[in-house]
Protein backbone atom coordinates (compact mmCIF):
# COMPACT_ATOMS: atom_id res chain seq x y z
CA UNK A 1 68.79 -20.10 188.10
CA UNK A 2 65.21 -20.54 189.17
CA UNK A 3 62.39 -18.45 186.76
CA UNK A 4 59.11 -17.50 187.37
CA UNK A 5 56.39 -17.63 184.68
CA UNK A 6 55.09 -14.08 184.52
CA UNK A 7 51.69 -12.77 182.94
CA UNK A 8 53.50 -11.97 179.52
CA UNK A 9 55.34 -15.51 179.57
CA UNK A 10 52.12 -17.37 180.38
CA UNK A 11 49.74 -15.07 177.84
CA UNK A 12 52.52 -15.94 174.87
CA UNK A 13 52.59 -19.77 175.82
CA UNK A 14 48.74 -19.96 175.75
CA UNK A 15 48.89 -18.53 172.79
CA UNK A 16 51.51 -21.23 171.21
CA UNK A 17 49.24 -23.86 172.67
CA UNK A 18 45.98 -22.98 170.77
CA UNK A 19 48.06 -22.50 167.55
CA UNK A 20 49.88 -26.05 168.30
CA UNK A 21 46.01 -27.39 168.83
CA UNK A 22 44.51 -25.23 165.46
CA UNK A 23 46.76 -27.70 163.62
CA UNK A 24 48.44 -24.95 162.16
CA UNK A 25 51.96 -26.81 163.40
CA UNK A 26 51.11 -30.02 161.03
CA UNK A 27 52.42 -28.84 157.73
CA UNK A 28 48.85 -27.80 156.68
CA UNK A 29 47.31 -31.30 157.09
CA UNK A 30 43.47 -30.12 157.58
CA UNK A 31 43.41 -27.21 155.80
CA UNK A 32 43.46 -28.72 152.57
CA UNK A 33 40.52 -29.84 153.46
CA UNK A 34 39.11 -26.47 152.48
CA UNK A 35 37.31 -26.30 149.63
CA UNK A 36 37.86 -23.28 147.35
CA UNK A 37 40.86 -21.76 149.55
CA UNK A 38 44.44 -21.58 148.63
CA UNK A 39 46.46 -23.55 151.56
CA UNK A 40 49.51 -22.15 151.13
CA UNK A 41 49.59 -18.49 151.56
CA UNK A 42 47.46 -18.82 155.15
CA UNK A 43 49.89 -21.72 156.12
CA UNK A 44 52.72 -19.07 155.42
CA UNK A 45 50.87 -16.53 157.52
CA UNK A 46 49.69 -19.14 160.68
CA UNK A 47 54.06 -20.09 160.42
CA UNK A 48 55.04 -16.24 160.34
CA UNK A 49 52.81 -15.82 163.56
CA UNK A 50 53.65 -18.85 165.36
CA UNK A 51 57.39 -18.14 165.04
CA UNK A 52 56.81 -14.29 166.19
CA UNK A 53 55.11 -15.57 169.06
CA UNK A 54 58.12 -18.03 169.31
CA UNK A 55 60.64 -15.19 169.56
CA UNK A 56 58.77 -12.94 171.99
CA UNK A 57 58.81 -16.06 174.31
CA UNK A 58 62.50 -16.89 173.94
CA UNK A 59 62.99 -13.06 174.39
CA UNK A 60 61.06 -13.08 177.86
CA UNK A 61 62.93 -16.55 179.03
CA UNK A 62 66.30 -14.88 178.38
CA UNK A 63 65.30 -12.00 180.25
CA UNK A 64 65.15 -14.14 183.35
CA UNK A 65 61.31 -13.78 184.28
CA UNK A 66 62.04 -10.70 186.78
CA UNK A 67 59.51 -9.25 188.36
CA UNK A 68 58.00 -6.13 187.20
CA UNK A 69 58.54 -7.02 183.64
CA UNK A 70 55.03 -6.98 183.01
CA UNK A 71 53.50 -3.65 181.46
CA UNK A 72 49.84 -2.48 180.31
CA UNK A 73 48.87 -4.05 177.42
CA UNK A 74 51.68 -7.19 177.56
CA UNK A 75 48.51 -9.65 176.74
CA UNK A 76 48.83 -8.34 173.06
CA UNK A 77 51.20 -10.50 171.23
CA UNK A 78 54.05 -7.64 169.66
CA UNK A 79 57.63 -7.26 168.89
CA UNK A 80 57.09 -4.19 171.42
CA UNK A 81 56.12 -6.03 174.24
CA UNK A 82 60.04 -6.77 175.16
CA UNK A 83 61.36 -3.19 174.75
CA UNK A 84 57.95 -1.66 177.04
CA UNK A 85 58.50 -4.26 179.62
CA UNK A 86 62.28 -2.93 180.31
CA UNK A 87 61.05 0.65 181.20
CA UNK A 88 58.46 -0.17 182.89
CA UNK A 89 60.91 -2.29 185.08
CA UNK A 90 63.26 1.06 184.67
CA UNK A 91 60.45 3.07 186.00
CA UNK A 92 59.79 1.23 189.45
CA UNK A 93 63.65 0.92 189.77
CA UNK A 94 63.82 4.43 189.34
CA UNK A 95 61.36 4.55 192.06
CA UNK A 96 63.50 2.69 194.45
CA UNK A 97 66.10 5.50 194.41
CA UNK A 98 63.27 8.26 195.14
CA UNK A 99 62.16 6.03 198.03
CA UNK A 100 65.69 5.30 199.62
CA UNK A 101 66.15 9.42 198.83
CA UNK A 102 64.62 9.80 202.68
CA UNK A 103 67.73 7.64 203.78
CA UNK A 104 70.40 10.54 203.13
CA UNK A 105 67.62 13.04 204.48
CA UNK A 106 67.19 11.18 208.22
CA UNK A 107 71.31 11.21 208.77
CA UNK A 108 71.59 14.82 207.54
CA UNK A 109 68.34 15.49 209.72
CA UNK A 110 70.31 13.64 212.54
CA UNK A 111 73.51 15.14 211.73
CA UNK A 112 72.09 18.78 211.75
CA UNK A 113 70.84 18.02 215.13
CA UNK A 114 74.04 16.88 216.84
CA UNK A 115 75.94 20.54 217.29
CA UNK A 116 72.86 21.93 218.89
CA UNK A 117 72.90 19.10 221.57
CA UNK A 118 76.68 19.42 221.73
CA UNK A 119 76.88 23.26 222.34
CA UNK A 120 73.58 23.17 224.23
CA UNK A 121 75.44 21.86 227.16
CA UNK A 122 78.04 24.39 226.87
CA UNK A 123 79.38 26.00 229.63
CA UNK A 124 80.75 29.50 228.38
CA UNK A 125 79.31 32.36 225.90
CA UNK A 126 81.15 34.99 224.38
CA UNK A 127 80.13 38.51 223.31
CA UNK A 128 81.41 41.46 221.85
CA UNK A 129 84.58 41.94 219.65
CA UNK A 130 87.95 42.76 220.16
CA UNK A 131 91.61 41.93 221.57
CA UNK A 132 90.55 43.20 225.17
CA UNK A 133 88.51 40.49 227.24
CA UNK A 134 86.75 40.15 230.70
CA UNK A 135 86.22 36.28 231.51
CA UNK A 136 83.40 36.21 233.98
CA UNK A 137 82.05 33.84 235.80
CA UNK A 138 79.03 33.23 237.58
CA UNK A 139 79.48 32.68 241.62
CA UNK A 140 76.00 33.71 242.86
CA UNK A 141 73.39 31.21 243.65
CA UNK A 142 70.87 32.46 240.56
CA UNK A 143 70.52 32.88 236.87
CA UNK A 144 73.10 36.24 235.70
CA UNK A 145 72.84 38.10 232.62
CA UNK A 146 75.68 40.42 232.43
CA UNK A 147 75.68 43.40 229.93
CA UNK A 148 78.49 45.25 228.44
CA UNK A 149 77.95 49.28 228.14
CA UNK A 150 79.84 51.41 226.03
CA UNK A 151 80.48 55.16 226.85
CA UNK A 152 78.16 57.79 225.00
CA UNK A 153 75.49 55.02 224.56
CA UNK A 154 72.33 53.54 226.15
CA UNK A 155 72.23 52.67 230.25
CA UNK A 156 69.30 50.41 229.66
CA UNK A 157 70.39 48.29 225.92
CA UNK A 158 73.60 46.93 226.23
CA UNK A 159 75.86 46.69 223.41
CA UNK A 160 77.04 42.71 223.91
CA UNK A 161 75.77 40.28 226.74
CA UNK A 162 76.13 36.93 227.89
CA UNK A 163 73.77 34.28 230.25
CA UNK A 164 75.58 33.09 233.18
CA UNK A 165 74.02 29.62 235.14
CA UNK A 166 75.79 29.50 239.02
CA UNK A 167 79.17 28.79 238.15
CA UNK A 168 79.38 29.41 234.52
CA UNK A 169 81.42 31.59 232.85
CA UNK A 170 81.52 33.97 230.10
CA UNK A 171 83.41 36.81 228.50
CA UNK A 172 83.05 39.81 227.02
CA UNK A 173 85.49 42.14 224.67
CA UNK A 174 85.63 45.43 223.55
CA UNK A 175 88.21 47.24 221.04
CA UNK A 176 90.58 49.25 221.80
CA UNK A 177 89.83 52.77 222.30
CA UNK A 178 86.36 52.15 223.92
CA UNK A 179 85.07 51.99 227.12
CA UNK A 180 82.48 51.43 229.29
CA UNK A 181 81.04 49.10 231.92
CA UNK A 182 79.85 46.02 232.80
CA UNK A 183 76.41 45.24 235.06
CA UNK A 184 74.20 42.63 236.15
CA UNK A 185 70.11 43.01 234.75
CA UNK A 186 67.71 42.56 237.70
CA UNK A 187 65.55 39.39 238.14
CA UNK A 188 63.51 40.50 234.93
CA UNK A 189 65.80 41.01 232.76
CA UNK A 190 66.28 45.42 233.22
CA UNK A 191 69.42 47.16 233.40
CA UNK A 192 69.12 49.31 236.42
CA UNK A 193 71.17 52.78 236.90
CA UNK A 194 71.50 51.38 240.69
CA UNK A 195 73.70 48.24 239.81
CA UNK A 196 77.61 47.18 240.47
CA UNK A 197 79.93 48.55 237.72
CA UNK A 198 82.99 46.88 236.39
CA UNK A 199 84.69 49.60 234.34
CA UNK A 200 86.96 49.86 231.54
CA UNK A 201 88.86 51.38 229.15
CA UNK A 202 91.82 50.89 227.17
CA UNK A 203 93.61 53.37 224.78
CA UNK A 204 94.70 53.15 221.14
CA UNK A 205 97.34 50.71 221.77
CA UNK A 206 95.32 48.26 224.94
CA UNK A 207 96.56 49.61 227.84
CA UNK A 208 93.62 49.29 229.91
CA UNK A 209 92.41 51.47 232.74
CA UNK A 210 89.54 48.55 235.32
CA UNK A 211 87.93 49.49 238.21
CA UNK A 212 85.00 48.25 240.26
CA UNK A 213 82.48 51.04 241.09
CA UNK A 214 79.72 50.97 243.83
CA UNK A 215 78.67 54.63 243.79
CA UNK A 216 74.87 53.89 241.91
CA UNK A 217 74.40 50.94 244.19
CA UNK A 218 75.63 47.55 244.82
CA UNK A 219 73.60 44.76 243.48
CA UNK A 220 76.69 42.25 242.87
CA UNK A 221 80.02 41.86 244.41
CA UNK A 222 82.25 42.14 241.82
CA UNK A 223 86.03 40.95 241.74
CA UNK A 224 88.39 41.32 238.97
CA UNK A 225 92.00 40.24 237.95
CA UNK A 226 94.34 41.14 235.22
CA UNK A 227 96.29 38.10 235.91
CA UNK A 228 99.67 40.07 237.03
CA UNK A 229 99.29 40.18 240.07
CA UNK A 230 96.42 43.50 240.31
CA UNK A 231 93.41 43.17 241.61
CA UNK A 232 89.76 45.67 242.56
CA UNK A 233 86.49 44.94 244.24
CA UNK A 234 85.45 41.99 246.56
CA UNK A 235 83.66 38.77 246.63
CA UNK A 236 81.80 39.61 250.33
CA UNK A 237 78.06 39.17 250.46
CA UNK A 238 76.82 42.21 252.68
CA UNK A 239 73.78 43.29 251.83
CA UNK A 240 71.73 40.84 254.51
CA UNK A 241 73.08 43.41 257.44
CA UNK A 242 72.48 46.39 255.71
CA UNK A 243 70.35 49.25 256.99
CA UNK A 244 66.55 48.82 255.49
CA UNK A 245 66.29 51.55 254.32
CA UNK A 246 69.57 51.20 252.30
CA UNK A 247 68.51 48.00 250.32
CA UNK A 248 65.76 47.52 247.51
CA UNK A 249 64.77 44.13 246.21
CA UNK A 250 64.04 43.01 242.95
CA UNK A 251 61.02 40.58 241.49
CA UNK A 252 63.03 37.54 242.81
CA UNK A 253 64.03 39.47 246.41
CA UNK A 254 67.51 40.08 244.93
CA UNK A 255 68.73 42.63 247.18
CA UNK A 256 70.76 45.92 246.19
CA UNK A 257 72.41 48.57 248.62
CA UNK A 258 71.98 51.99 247.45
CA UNK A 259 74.61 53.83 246.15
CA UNK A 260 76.11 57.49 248.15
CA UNK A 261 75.78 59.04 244.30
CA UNK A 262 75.54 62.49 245.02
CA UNK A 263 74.48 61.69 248.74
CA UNK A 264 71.38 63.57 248.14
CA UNK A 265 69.03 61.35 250.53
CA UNK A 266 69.48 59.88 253.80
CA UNK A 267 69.19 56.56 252.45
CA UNK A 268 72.52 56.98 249.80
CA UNK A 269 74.28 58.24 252.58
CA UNK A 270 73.61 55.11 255.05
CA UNK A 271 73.90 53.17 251.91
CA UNK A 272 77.16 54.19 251.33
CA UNK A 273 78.15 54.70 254.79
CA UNK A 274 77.75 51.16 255.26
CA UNK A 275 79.35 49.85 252.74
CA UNK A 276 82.57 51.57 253.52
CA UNK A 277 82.40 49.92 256.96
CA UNK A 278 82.98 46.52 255.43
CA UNK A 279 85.12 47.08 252.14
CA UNK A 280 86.95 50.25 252.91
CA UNK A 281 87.31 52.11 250.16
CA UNK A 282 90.59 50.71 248.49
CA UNK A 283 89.29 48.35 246.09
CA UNK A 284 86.24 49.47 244.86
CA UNK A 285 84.77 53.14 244.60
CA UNK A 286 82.43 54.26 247.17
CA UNK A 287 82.31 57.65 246.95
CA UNK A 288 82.61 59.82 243.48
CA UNK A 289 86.07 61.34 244.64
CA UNK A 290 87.66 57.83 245.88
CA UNK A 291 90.30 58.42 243.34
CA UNK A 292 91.49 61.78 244.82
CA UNK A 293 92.19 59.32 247.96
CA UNK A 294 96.17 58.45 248.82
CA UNK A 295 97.49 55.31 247.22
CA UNK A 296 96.65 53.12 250.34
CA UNK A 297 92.96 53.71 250.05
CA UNK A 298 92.62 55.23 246.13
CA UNK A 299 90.25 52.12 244.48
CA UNK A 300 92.26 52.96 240.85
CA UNK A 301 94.71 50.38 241.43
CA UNK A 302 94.77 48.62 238.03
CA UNK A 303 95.18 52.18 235.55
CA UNK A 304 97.89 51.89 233.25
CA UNK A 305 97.38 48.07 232.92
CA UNK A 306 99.26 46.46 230.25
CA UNK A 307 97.40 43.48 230.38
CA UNK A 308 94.59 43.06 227.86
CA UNK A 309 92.66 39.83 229.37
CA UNK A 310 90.89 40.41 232.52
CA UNK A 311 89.09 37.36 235.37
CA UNK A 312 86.08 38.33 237.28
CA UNK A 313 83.72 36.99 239.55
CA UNK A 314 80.26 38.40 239.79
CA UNK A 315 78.43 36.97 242.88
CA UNK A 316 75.84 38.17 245.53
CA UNK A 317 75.46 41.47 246.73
């Protein structure tokens, strides 16, 4: 094993040299030349030394030489030297740890980071709670946010909602018992009274009652499936031929046909007028009373449902 000769090693050696020159090493051969003075006891004393400083140089050998042995004060020749030098070597190994301590921090920094670029990719969102659920996805050509609206509660602050890209898809639930609707915000972000409805309701025990309602206005087509076999709405994108007066546009030109309502104004009732010209008024409602209409035309075609888990497609108006 190669050494090194460290500060201590080569203090402690210097040291042993001038005592090996002093003659102090010759068996007191020059200092009985001292007149007066007792040879023996400072012999005794120059031996005692020489063979401390002995020791603390074996000592440091055996220890190898390693680096970072040395500690303040090592040029002073003590039995202490030794047992300083091993904590100060302690201390910078203890340091070592506290450095490599960023090592565990940069893979749990990396770690953490990981889910957020797995999930930001994602191409679904969920919202709401409960065993009743609307999958829906996204097949207009811009940005959707969809809100879910509970019955007895705000028009404007929805109660769940989910961010749809073109061609993603999300779902909402709701609990048994409740019901509500389910509408697309305008280009900024606002829940309009005028929008496309997808309404629900389902009783104690999940049988659901779904419908697609155009009365306020049509902003989205909107079709739905319980995945029996029922269906309500359309997928038909009609508001381009509309009458202009019938059709307001949003921030981002979005279009929406206005609703009959009440048919109050002339433009609800060309609104709705022309909307039953191309859907008829089977699968969605047009008019407030559509459900008074025979089977063949009534738009309540999926009451009484028995399915719980509902597919629908919002897309342009």
């Amino acid at each position: 094993m190669s050494t090194s000769i460290t500060p201590d090693t080569q203090s402690l050696i210097q040291e042993l040299m001038a005592a090996m020159q002093s003659g102090s090493l010759s068996s007191g051969t020059g200092s009985a030349s001292r007149a007066g003075q007792s040879s023996g006891p400072q012999n005794s004393q120059e031996e005692a030394k020489l063979a401390e400083v002995f020791q603390e140089l074996m000592a440091l050998l055996k220890q190898g030489n390693k680096e970072g042995s040395t500690s303040p004060g090592s040029d002073t020749a003590s039995p202490a030297i030794s047992p300083v030098a091993s904590p100060a070597a302690g201390s910078s190994a203890s340091a070592t740890p506290a450095a490599g301590s960023t090592s565990p921090t940069t893979p749990a920094s990396n770690d953490a980071s990981s889910p957020a670029a797995t999930t930001s990719g994602t191409s679904s969102t969920s919202a709401g709670d409960g065993p009743n659920t609307t999958t829906i996805t996204n097949t207009s050509d811009h940005d959707e946010k969809i809100g879910q609206f509970l019955n007895g509660g705000s028009t404007t602050q929805p109660t769940a909602e989910i961010d749809l890209k073109p061609g993603q898809t999300g779902t909402l639930k709701y609990e048994n018992g409740q019901g509500g609707y389910d509408a697309e915000a305008d280009a900024s972000g606002n829940f309009q009274s005028t929008a496309s409805r997808l309404e629900f309701y389902a009783d104690a025990k999940g049988v659901n009652n779904d419908d697609v309602s155009y009365i306020d206005g049509r902003n989205a087509s909107i079709k739905v499936s319980d995945g029996n076999g029922k269906t309500a709405g359309d997928s038909q994108s009609i508001a381009a031929d509309a009458p202009s007066n019938a059709v307001t546009k949003d921030a981002a030109g979005r279009a929406t046909v206005t609703g009959w309502y009440d048919g109050s104004t002339q433009d609800m009732k060309d609104g709705g007028a022309y909307m039953e010209s191309k859907l008829g008024t089977g699968n969605a409602y047009i008019h407030p009373d559509d459900d008074r209409n025979t089977t063949s035309s009534n738009p309540m075609t999926m009451a009484q449902d028995t399915s719980q888990h509902y597919t629908a497609d919002f897309g342009d108006a």
